[in-house]
N, C-alpha and C. Protein backbone atom coordinates (compact mmCIF):
# COMPACT_ATOMS: atom_id res chain seq x y z
N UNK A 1 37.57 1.80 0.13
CA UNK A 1 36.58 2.57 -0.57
C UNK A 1 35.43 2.97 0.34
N UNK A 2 35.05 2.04 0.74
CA UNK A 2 33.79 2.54 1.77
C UNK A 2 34.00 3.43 3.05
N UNK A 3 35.63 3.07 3.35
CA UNK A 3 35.92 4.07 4.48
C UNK A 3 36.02 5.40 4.22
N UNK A 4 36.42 5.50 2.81
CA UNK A 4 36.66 6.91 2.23
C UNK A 4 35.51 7.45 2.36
N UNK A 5 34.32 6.88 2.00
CA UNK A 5 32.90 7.31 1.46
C UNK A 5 31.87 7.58 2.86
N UNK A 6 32.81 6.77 3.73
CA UNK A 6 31.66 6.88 5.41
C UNK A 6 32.90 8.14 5.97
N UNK A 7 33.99 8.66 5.98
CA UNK A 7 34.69 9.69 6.05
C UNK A 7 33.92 11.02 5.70
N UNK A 8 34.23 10.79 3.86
CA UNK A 8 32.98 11.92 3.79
C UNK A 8 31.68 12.12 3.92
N UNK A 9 31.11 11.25 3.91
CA UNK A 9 29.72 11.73 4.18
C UNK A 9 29.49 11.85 5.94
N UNK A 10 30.76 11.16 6.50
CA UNK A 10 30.50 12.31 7.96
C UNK A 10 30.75 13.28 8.07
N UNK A 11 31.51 13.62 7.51
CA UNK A 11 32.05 15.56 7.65
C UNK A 11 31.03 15.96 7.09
N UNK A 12 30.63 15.26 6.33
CA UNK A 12 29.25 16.33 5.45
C UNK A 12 28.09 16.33 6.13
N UNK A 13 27.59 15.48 7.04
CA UNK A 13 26.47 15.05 7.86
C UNK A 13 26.92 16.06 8.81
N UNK A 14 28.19 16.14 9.24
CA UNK A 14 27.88 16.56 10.61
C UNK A 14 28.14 17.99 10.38
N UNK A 15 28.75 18.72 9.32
CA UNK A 15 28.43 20.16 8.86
C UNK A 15 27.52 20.63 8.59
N UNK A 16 26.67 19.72 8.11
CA UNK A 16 24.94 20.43 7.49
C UNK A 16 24.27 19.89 8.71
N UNK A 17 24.65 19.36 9.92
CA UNK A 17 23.32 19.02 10.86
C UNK A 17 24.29 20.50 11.76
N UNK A 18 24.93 20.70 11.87
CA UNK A 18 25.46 21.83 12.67
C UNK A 18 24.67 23.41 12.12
N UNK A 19 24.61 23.28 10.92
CA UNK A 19 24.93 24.65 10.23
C UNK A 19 22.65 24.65 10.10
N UNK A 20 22.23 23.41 9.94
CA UNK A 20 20.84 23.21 9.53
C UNK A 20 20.18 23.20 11.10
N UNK A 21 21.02 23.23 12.09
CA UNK A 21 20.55 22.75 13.55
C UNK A 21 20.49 24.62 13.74
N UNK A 22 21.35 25.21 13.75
CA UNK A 22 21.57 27.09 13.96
C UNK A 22 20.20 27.09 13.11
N UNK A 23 19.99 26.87 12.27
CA UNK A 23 18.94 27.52 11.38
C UNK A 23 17.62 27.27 12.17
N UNK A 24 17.51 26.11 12.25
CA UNK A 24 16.58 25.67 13.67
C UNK A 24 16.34 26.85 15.10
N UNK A 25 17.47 26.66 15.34
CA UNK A 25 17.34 27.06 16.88
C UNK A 25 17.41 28.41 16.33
N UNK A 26 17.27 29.13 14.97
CA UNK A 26 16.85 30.81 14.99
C UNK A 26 15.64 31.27 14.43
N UNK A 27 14.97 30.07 13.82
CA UNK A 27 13.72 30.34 13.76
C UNK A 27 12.49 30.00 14.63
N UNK A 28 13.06 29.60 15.71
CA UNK A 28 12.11 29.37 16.69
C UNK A 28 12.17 30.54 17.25
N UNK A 29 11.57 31.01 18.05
CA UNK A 29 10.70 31.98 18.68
C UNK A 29 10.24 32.00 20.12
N UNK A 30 10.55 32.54 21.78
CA UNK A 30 9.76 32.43 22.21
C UNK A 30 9.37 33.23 23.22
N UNK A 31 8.03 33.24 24.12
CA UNK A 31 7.78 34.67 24.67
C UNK A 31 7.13 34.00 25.15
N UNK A 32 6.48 34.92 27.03
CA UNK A 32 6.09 34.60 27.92
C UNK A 32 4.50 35.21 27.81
N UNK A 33 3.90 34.31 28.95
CA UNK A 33 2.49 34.81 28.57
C UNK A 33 2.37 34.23 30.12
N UNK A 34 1.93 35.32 30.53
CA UNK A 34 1.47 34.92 32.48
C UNK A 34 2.32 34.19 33.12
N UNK A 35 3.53 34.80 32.96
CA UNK A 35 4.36 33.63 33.42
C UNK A 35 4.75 32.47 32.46
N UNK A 36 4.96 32.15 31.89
CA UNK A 36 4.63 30.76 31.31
C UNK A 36 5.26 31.12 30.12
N UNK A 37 6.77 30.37 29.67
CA UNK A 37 7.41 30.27 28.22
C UNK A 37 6.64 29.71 26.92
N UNK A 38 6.19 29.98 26.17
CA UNK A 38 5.92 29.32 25.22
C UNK A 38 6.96 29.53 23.94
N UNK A 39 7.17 28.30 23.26
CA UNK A 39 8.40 28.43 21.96
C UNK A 39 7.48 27.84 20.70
N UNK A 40 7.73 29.03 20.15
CA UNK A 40 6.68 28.92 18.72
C UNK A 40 7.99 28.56 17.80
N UNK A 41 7.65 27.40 16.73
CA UNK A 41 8.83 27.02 16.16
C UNK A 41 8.54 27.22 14.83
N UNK A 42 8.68 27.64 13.81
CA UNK A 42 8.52 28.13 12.69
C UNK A 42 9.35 26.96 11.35
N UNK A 43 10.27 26.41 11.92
CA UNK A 43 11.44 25.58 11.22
C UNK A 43 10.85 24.63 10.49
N UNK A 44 11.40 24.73 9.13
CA UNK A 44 11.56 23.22 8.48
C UNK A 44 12.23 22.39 8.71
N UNK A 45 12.07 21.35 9.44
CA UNK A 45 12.70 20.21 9.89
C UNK A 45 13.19 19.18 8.97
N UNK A 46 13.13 19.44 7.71
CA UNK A 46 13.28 18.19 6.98
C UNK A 46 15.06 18.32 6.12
N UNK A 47 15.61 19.79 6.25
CA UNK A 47 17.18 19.53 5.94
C UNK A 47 17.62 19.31 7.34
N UNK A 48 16.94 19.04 8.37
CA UNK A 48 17.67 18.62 9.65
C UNK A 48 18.09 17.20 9.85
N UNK A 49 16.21 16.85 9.40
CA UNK A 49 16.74 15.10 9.50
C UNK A 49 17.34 14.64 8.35
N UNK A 50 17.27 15.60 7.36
CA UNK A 50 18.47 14.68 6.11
C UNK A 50 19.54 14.32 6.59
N UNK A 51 20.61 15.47 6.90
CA UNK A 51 21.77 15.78 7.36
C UNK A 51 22.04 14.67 8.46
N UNK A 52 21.08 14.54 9.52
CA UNK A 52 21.04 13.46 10.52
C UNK A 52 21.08 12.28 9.65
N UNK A 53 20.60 11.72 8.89
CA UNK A 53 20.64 10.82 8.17
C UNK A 53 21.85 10.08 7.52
N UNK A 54 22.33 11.57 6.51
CA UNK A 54 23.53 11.23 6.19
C UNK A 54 25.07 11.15 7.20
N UNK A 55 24.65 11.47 8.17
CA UNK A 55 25.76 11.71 9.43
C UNK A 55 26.04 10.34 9.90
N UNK A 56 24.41 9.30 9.80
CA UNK A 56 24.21 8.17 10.68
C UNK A 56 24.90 6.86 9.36
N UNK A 57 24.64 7.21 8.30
CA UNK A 57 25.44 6.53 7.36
C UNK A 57 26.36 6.81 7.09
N UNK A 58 27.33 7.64 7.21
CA UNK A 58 28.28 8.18 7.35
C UNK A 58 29.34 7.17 8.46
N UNK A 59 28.71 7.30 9.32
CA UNK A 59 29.50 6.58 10.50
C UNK A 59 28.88 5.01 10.56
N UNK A 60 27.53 4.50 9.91
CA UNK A 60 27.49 3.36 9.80
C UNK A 60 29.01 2.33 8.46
N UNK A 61 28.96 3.74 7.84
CA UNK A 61 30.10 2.97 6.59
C UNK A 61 31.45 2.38 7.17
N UNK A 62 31.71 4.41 7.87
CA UNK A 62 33.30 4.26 8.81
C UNK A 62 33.30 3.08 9.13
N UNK A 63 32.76 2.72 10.46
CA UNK A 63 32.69 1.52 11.35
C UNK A 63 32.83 0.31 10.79
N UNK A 64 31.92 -0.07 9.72
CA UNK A 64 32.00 -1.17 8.90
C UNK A 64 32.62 -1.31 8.38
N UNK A 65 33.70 -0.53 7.54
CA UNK A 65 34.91 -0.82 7.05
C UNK A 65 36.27 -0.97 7.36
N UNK A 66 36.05 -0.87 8.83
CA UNK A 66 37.28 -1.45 10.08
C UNK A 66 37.34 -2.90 10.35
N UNK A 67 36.47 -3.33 9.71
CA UNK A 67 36.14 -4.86 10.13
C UNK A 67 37.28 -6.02 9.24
């Protein structure tokens, strides 16, 4: 049961940190000023670290239920 449940919630962690990570890296922004990159980041970070979250329990379940 728990392997089933750390299975899915890794595919699901690691699809929404993939798909929530693009969303990231397209709302940032960045442009030069005298030389010099600056990256203006605009992103809500907080469906990033969910997804990270559920990815990390995800694979804490897997693992544990090999035991």
């Amino acid at each position: 049961m728990k392997k089933g449940i750390g299975i899915i919630l890794t595919l699901l962690g690691l699809i929404a940190t993939i798909i929530t990570g693009m969303q990231v890296a397209d709302d940032s922004d960045s442009f030069s000023i005298f030389g010099a990159d600056v990256v203006v980041s605009q992103a809500n970070y907080t469906p990033l670290i969910i997804s990270v979250a559920v990815l990390v329990i995800g694979v804490i379940l897997w693992t544990s239920s090999r035991k």
